[in-house]
C-alpha atoms as a PDB file:
ATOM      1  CA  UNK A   1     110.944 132.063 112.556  1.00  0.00           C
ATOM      2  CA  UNK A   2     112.674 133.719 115.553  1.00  0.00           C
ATOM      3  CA  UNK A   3     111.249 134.595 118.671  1.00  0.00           C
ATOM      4  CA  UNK A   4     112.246 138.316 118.181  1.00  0.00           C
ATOM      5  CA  UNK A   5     110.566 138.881 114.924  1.00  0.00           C
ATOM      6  CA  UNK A   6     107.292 139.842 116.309  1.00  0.00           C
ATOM      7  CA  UNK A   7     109.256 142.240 118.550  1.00  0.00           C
ATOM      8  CA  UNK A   8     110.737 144.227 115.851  1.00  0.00           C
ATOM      9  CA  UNK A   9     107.955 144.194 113.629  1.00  0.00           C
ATOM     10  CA  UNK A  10     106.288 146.438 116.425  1.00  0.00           C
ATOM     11  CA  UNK A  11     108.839 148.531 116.662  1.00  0.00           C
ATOM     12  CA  UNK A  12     109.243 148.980 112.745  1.00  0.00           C
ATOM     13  CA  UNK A  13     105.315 149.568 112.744  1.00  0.00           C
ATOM     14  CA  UNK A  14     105.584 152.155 115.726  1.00  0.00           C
ATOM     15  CA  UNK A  15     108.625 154.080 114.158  1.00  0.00           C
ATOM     16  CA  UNK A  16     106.992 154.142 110.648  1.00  0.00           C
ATOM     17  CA  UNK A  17     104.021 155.876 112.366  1.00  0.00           C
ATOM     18  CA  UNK A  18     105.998 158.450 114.125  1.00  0.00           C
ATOM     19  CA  UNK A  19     108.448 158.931 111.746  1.00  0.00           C
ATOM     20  CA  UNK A  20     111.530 158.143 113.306  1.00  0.00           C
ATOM     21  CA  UNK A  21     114.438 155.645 112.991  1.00  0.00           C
ATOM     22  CA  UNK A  22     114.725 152.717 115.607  1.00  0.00           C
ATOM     23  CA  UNK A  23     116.755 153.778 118.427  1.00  0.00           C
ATOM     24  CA  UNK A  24     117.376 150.083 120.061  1.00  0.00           C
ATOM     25  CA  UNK A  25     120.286 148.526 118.960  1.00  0.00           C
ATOM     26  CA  UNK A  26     119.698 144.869 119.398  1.00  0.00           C
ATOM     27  CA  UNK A  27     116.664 145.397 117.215  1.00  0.00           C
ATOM     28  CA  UNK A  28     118.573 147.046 114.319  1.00  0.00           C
ATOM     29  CA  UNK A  29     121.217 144.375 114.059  1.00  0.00           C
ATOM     30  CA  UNK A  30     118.462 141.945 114.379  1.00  0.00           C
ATOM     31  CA  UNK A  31     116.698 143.253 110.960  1.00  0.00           C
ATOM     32  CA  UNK A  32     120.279 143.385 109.379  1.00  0.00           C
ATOM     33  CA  UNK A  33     120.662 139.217 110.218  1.00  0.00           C
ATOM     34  CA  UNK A  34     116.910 138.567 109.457  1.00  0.00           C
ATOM     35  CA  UNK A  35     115.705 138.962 105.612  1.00  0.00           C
ATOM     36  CA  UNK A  36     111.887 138.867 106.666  1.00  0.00           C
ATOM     37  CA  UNK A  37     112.282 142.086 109.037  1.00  0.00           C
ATOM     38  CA  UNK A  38     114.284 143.623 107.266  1.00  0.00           C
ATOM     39  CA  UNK A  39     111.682 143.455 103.813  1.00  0.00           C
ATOM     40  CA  UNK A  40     108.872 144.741 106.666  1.00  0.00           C
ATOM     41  CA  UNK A  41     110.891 147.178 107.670  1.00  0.00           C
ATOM     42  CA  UNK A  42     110.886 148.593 104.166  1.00  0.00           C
ATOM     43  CA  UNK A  43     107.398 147.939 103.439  1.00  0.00           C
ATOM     44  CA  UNK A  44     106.482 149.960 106.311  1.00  0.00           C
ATOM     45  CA  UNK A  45     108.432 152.690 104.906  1.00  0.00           C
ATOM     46  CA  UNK A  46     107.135 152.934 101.581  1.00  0.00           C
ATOM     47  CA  UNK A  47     103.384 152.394 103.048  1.00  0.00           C
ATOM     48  CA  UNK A  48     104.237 156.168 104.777  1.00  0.00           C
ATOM     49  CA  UNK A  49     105.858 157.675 101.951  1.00  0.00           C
ATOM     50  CA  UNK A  50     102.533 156.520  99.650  1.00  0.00           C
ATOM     51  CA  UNK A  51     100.465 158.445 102.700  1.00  0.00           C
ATOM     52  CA  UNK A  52     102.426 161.287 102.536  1.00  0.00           C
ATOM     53  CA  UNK A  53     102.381 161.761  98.701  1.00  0.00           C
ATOM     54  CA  UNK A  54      97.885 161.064  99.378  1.00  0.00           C
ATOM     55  CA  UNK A  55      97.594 163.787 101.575  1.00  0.00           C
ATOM     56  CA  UNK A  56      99.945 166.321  99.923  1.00  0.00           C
ATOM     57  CA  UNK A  57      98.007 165.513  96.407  1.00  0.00           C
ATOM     58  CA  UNK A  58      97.954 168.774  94.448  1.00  0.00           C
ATOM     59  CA  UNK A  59      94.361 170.972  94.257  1.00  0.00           C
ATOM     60  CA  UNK A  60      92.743 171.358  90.426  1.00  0.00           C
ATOM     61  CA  UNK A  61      94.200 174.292  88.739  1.00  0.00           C
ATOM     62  CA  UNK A  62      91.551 177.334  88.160  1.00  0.00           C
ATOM     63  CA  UNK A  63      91.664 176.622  84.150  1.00  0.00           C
ATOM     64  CA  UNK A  64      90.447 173.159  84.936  1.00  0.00           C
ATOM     65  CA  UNK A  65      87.626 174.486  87.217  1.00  0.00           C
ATOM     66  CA  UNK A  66      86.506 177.033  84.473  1.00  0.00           C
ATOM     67  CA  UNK A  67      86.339 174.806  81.827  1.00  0.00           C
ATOM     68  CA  UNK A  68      84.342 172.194  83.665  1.00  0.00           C
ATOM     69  CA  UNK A  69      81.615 175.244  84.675  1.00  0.00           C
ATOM     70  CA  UNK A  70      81.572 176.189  81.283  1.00  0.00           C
ATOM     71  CA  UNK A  71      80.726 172.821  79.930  1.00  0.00           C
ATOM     72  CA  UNK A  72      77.591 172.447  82.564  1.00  0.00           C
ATOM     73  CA  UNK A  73      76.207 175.449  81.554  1.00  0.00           C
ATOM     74  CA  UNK A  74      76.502 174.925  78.121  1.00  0.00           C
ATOM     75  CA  UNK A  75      72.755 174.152  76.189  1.00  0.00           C
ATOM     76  CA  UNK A  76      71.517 170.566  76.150  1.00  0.00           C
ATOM     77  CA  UNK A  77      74.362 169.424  78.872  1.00  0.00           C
ATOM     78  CA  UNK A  78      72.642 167.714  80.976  1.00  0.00           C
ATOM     79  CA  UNK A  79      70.008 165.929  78.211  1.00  0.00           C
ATOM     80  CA  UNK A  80      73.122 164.428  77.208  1.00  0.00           C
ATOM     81  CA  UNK A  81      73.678 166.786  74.365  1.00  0.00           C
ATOM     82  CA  UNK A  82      71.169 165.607  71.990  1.00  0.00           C
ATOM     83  CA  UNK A  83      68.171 166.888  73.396  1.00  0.00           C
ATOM     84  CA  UNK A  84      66.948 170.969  72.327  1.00  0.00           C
ATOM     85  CA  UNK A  85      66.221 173.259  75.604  1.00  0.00           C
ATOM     86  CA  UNK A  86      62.371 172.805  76.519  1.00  0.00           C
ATOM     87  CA  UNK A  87      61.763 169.606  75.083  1.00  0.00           C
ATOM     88  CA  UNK A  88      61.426 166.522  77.094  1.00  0.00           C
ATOM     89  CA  UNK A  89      63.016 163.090  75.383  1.00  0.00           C
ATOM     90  CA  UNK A  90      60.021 160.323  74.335  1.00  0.00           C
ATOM     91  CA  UNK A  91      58.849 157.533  76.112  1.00  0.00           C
ATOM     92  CA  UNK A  92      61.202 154.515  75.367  1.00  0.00           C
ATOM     93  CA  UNK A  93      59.056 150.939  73.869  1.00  0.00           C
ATOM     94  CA  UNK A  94      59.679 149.501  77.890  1.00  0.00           C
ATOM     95  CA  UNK A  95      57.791 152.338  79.297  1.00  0.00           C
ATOM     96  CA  UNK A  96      54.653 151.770  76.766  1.00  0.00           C
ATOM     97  CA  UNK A  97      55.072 147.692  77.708  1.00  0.00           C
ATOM     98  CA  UNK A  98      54.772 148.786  81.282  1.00  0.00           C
ATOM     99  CA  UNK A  99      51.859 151.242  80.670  1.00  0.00           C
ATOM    100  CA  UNK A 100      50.101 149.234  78.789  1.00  0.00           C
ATOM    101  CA  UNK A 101      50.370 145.971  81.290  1.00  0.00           C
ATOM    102  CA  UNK A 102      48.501 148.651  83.801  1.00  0.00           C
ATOM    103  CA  UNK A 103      45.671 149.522  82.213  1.00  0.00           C
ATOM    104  CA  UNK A 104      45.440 145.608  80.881  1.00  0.00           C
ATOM    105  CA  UNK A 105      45.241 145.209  84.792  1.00  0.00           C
ATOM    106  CA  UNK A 106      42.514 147.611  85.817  1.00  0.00           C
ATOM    107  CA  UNK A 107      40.213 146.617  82.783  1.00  0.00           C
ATOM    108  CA  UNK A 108      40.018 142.986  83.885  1.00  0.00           C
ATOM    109  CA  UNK A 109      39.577 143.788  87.777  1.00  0.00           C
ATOM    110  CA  UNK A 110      36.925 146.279  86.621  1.00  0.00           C
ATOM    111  CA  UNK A 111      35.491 143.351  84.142  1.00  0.00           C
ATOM    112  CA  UNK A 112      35.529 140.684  86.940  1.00  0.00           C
ATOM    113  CA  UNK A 113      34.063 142.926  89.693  1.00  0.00           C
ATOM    114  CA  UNK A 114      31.125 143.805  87.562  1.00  0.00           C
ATOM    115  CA  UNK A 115      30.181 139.746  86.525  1.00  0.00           C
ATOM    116  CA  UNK A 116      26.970 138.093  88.210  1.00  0.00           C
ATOM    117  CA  UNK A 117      27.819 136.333  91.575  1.00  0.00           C
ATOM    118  CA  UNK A 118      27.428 132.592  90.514  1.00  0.00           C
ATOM    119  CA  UNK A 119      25.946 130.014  93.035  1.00  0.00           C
ATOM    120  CA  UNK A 120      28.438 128.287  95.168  1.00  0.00           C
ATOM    121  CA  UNK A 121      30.509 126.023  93.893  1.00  0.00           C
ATOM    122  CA  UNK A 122      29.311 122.184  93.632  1.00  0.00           C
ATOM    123  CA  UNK A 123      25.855 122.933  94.845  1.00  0.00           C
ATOM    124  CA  UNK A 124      23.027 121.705  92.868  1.00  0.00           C
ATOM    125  CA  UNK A 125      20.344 124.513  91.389  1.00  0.00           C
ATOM    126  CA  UNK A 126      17.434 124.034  93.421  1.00  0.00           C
ATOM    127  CA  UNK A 127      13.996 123.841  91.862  1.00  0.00           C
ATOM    128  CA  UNK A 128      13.250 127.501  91.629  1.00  0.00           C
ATOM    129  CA  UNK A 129      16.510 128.496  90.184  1.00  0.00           C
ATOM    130  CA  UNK A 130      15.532 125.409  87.711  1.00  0.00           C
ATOM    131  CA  UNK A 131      12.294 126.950  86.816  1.00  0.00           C
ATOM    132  CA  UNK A 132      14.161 130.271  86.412  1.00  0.00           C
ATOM    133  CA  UNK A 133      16.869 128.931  84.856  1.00  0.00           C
ATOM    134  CA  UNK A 134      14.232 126.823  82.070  1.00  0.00           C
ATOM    135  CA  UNK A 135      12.287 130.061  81.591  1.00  0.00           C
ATOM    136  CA  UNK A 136      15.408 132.473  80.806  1.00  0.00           C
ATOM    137  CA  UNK A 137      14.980 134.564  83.443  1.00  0.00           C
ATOM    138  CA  UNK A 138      17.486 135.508  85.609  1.00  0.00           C
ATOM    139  CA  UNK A 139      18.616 134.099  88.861  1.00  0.00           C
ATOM    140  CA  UNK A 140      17.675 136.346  91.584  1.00  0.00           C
ATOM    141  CA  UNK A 141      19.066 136.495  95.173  1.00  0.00           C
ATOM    142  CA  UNK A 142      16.092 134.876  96.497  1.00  0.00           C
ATOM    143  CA  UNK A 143      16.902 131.569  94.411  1.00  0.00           C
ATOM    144  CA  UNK A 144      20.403 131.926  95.397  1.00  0.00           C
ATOM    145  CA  UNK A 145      19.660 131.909  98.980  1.00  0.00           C
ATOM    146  CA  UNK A 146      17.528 129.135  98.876  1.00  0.00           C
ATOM    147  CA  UNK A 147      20.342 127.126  97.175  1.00  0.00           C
ATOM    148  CA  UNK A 148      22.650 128.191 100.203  1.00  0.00           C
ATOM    149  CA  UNK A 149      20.139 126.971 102.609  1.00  0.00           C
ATOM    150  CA  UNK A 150      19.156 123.696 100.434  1.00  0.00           C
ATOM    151  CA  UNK A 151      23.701 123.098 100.452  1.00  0.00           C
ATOM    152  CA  UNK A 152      23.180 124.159 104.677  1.00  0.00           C
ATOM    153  CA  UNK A 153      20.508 121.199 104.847  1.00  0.00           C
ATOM    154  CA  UNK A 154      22.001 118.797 103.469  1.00  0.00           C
ATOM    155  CA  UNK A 155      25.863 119.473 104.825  1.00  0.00           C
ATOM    156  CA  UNK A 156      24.297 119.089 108.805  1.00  0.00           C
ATOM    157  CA  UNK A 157      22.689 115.977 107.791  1.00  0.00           C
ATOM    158  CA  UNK A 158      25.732 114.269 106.265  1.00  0.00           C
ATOM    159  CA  UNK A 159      27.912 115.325 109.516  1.00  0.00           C
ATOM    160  CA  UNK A 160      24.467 114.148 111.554  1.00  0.00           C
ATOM    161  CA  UNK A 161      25.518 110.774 110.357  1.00  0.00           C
ATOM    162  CA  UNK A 162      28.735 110.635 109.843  1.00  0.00           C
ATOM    163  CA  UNK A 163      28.674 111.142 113.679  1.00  0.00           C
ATOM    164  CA  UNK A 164      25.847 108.029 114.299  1.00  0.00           C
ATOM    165  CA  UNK A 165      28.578 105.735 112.205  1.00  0.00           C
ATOM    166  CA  UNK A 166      31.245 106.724 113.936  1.00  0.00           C
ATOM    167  CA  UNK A 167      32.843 104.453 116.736  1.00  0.00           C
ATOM    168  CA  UNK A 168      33.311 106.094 119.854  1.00  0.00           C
ATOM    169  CA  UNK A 169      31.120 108.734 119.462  1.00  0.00           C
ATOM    170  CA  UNK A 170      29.834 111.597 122.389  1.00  0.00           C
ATOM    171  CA  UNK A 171      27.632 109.620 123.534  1.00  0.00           C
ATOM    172  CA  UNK A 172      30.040 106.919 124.470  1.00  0.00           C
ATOM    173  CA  UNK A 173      32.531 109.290 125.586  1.00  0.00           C
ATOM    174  CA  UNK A 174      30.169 110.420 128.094  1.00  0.00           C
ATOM    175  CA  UNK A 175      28.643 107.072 129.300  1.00  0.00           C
ATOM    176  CA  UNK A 176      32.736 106.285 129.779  1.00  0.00           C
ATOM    177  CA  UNK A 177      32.793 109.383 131.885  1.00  0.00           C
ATOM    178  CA  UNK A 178      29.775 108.382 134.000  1.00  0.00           C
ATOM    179  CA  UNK A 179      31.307 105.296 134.676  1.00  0.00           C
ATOM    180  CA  UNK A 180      34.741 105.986 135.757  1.00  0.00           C
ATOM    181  CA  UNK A 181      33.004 108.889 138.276  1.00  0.00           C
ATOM    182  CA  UNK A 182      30.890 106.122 139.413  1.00  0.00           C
ATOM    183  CA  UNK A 183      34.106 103.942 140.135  1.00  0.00           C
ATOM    184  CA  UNK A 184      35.648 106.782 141.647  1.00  0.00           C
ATOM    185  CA  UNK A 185      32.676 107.697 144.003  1.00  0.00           C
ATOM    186  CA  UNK A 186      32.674 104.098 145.067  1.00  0.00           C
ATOM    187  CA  UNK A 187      36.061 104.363 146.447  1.00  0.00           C
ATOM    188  CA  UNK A 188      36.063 107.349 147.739  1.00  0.00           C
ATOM    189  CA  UNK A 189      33.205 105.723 149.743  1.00  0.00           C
ATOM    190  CA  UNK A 190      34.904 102.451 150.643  1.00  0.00           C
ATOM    191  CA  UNK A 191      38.289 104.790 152.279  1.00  0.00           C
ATOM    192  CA  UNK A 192      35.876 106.875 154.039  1.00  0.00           C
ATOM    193  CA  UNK A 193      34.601 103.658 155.699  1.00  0.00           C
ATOM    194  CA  UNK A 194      37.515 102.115 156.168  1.00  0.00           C
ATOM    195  CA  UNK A 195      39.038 105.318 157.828  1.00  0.00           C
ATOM    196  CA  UNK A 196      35.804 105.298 160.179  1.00  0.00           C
ATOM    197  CA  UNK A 197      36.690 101.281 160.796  1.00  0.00           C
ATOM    198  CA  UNK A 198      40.441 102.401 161.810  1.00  0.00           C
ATOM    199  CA  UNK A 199      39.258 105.011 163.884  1.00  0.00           C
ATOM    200  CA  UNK A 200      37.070 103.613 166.060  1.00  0.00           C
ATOM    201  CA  UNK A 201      34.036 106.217 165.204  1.00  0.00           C
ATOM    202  CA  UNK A 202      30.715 104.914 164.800  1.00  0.00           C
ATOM    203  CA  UNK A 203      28.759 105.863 161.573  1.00  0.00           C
ATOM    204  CA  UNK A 204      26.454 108.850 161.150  1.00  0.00           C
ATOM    205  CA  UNK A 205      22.798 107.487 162.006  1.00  0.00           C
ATOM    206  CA  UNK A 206      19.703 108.421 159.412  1.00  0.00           C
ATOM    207  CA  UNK A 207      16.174 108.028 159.691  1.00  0.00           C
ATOM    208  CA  UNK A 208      15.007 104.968 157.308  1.00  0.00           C
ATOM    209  CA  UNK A 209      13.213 105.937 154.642  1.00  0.00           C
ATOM    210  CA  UNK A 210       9.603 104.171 153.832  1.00  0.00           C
ATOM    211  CA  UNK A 211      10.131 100.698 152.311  1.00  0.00           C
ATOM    212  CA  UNK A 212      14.077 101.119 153.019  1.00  0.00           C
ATOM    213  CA  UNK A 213      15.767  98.948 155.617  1.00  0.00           C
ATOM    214  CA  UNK A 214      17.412 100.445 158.732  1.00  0.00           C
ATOM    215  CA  UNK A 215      20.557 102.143 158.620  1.00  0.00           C
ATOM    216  CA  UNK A 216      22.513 100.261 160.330  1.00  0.00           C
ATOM    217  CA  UNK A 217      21.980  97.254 158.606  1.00  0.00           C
ATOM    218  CA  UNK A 218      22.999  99.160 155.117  1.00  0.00           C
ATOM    219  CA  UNK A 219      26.255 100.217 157.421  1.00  0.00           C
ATOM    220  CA  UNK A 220      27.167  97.095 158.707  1.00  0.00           C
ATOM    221  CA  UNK A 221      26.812  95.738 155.343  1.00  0.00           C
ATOM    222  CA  UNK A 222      28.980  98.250 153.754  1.00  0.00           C
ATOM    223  CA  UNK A 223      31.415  97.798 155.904  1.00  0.00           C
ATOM    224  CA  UNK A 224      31.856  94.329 155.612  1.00  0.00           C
ATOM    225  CA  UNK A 225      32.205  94.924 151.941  1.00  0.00           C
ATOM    226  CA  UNK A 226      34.406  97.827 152.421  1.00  0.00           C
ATOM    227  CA  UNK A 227      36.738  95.510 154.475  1.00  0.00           C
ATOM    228  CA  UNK A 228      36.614  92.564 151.958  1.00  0.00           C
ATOM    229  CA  UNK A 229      38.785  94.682 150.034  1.00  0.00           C
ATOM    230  CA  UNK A 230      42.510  94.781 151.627  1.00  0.00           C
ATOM    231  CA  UNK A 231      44.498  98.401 150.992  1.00  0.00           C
ATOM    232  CA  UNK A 232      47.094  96.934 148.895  1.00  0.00           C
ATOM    233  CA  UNK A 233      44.180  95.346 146.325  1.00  0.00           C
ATOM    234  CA  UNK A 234      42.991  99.652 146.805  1.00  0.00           C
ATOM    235  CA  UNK A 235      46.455 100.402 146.113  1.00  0.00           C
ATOM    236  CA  UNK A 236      47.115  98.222 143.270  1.00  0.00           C
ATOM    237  CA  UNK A 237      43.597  99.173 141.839  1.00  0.00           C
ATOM    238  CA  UNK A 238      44.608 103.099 141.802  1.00  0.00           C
ATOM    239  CA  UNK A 239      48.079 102.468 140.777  1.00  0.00           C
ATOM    240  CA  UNK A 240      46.610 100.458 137.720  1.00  0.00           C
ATOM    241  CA  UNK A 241      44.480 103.718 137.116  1.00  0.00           C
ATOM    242  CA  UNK A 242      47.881 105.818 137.072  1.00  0.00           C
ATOM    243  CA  UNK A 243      46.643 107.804 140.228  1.00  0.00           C
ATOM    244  CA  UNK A 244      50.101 107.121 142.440  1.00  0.00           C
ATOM    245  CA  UNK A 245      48.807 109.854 145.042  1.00  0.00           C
ATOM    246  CA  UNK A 246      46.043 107.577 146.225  1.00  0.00           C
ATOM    247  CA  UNK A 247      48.092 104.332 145.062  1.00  0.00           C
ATOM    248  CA  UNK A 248      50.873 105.803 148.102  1.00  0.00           C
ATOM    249  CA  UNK A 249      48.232 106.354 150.320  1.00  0.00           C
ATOM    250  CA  UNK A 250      46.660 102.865 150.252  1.00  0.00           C
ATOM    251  CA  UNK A 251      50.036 101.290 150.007  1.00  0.00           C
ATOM    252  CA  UNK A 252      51.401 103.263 153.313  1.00  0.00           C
ATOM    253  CA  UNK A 253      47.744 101.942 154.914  1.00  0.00           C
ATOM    254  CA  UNK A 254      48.628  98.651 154.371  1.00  0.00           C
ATOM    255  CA  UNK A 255      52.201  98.682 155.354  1.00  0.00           C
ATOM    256  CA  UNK A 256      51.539 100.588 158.684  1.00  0.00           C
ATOM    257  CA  UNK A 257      48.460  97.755 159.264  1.00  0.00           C
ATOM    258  CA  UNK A 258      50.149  94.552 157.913  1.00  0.00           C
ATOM    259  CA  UNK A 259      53.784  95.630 157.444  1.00  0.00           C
ATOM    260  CA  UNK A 260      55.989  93.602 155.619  1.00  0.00           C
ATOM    261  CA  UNK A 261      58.925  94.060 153.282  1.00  0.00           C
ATOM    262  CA  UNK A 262      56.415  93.953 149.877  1.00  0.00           C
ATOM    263  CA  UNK A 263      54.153  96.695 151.366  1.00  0.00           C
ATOM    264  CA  UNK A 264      57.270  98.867 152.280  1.00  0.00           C
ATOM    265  CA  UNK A 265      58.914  98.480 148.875  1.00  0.00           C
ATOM    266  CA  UNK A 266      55.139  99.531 147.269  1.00  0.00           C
ATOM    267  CA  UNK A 267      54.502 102.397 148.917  1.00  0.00           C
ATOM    268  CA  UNK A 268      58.060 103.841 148.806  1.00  0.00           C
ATOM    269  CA  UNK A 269      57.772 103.005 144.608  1.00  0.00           C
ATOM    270  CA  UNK A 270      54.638 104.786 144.572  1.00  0.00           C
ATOM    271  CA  UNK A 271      55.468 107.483 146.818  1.00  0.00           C
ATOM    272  CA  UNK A 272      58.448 108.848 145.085  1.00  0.00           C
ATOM    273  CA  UNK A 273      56.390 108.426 141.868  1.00  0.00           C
ATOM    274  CA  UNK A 274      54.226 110.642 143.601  1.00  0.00           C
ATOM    275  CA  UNK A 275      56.579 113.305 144.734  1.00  0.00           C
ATOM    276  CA  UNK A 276      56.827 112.735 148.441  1.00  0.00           C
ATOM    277  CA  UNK A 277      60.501 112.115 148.732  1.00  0.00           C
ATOM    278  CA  UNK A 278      59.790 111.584 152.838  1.00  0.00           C
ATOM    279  CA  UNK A 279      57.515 108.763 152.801  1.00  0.00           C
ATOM    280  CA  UNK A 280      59.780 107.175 150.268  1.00  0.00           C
ATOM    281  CA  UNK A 281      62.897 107.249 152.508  1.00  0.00           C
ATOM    282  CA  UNK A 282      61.182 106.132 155.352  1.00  0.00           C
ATOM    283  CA  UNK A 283      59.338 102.885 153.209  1.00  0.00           C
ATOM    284  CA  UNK A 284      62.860 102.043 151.794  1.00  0.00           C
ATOM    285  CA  UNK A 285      64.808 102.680 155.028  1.00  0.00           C
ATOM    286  CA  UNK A 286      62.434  99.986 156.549  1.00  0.00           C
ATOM    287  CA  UNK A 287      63.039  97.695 153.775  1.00  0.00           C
ATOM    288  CA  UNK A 288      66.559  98.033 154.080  1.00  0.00           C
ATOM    289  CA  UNK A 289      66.369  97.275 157.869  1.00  0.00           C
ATOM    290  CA  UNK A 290      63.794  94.543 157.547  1.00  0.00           C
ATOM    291  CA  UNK A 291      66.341  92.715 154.541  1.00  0.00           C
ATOM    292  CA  UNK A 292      69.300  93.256 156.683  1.00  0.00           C
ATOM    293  CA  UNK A 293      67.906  91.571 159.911  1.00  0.00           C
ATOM    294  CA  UNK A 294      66.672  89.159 157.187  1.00  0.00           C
ATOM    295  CA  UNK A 295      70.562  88.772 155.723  1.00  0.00           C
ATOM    296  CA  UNK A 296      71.732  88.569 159.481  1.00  0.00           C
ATOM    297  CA  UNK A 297      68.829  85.518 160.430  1.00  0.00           C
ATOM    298  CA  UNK A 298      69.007  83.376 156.896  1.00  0.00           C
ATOM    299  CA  UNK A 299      65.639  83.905 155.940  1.00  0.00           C
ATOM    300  CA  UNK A 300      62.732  86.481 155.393  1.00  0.00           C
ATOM    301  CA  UNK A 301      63.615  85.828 151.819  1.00  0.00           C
ATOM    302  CA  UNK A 302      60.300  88.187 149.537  1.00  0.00           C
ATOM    303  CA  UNK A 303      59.444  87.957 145.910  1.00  0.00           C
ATOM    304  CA  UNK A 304      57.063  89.941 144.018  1.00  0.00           C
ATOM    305  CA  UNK A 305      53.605  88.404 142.646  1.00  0.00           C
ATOM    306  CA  UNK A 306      51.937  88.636 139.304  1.00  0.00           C
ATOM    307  CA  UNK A 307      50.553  92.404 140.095  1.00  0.00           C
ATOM    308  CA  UNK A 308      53.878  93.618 141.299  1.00  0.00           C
ATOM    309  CA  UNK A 309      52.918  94.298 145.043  1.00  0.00           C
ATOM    310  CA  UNK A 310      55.232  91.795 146.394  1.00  0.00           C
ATOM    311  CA  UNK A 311      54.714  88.584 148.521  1.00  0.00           C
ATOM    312  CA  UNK A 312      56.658  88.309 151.698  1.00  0.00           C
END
């Protein structure tokens, strides 16, 4: 195809719209050395002559218009010619179908509405609707609402214990509950004491009750059993209980108390699991520094233990 088709083929579409012969002569020696434009050229033309002959298209004579008014006024026209004036044609056989479908309908909602409610299903008659039932009377709604209350009964005490059988019931859940608070309060009381250890501060005196030893004796013994238990073994403890918040915390404890490269590495793991991007940095940019003097000195060599902490 040459380049210039498209070209002309605009201009052949532009002149056949405004009625006028192509005025560019390159374009009209093109479509005489180019079969393709020249049969558009030609379809263009007789696609405006057939538009021309549409909208000059002659109007209906006034014999034709007469004759069609006379035929709609004409008797029976419209009925299609068969039917007299006044008379309206019969129902066809699909119109009685359809009628009689309808009123099939109604009858049997009217039918079913109207039957005695029956006692729910797959209960079994109680002993008055037995009695009733034995002497032909009828059931009244006093029988059936004791058979809805007998069905009531005995429903709450198959779920009663279907719930004692079950495994892992409330009452577990619960107990499970109390104990994990319990661990929790624990060790929200062993930080508290260890903070007060760090700190310096002494702890708050009480007044012993009657048949209770001292205070300070319960202190000093909770302390010493608060500081049995290192912060990485508090870390490692939360971590293992998916709580990386407290997990940081005790793992930044240890590392600013003990240091090391295993403490760094835990509490920057732990701290970016726990969103603080700063704390991480700084763990890891200590690690870094701690395995490059390492690298520079030939040893300092760290690997981590069984709990994933790391041993130095």
């Amino acid at each position: 195809m040459n380049p210039l088709c498209p070209w002309v083929e605009r201009l052949i579409a532009r002149s056949a719209a405004r009625d006028e012969d192509i005025r560019w002569g390159w374009a009209r020696r093109h479509m005489e050395r180019c079969p393709e434009c020249a049969r558009a050229a030609k379809d263009f033309r007789t696609i405006r002559d057939g538009l021309a002959s549409a909208l000059d298209a002659p109007e209906p004579s006034e014999a034709f218009v007469a004759n069609m008014w006379a035929a709609i006024d004409a008797p029976g026209a419209l009925a299609g010619g068969h039917a007299a004036p006044g008379r309206r044609p019969a129902m066809s056989a699909l119109g009685w179908a359809g009628a009689v479908a309808v009123a099939a309908t109604a009858g049997l909602v009217v039918v079913h509405s109207l039957r005695r409610e029956p006692i729910l299903p797959g209960a079994t008659p109680t002993r008055e609707v037995r009695i009733a039932r034995d002497a032909g009377q009828p059931e009244t709604p006093v029988n059936r609402q004791a058979a809805a209350e007998s069905i009531d009964r005995r429903g709450a005490l198959r779920r009663t214990a279907r719930d004692t059988a079950r495994p892992g019931s409330d009452g577990d859940r619960k107990a499970s509950k109390r104990d994990t608070a319990a661990e929790r309060a624990a060790i929200q009381r062993m930080l508290r004491q260890r903070q007060r250890l760090a700190s310096g501060k002494a702890a708050p005196k009480t007044e012993p009750a009657a048949g209770r030893p001292a205070a300070s004796a319960t202190s000093d013994a909770s302390d010493q059993s608060a500081a049995a238990v290192s912060w990485a073994e508090l870390g490692y403890y939360y971590e293992a209980q998916s709580d990386v918040s407290n997990a940081a915390y005790a793992y930044r404890q240890a590392w600013r108390e003990q240091g090391g490269a295993a403490a760094a590495f835990a509490a920057g793991r732990t701290s970016e699991a726990a969103g603080d991007i700063l704390s991480a940095v700084e763990c890891f940019a200590e690690l870094l520094d701690e395995a490059n003097g390492a690298r520079s000195s030939g040893d300092g060599a760290w690997i981590m233990d069984s709990r994933g902490i790391g041993v130095s």
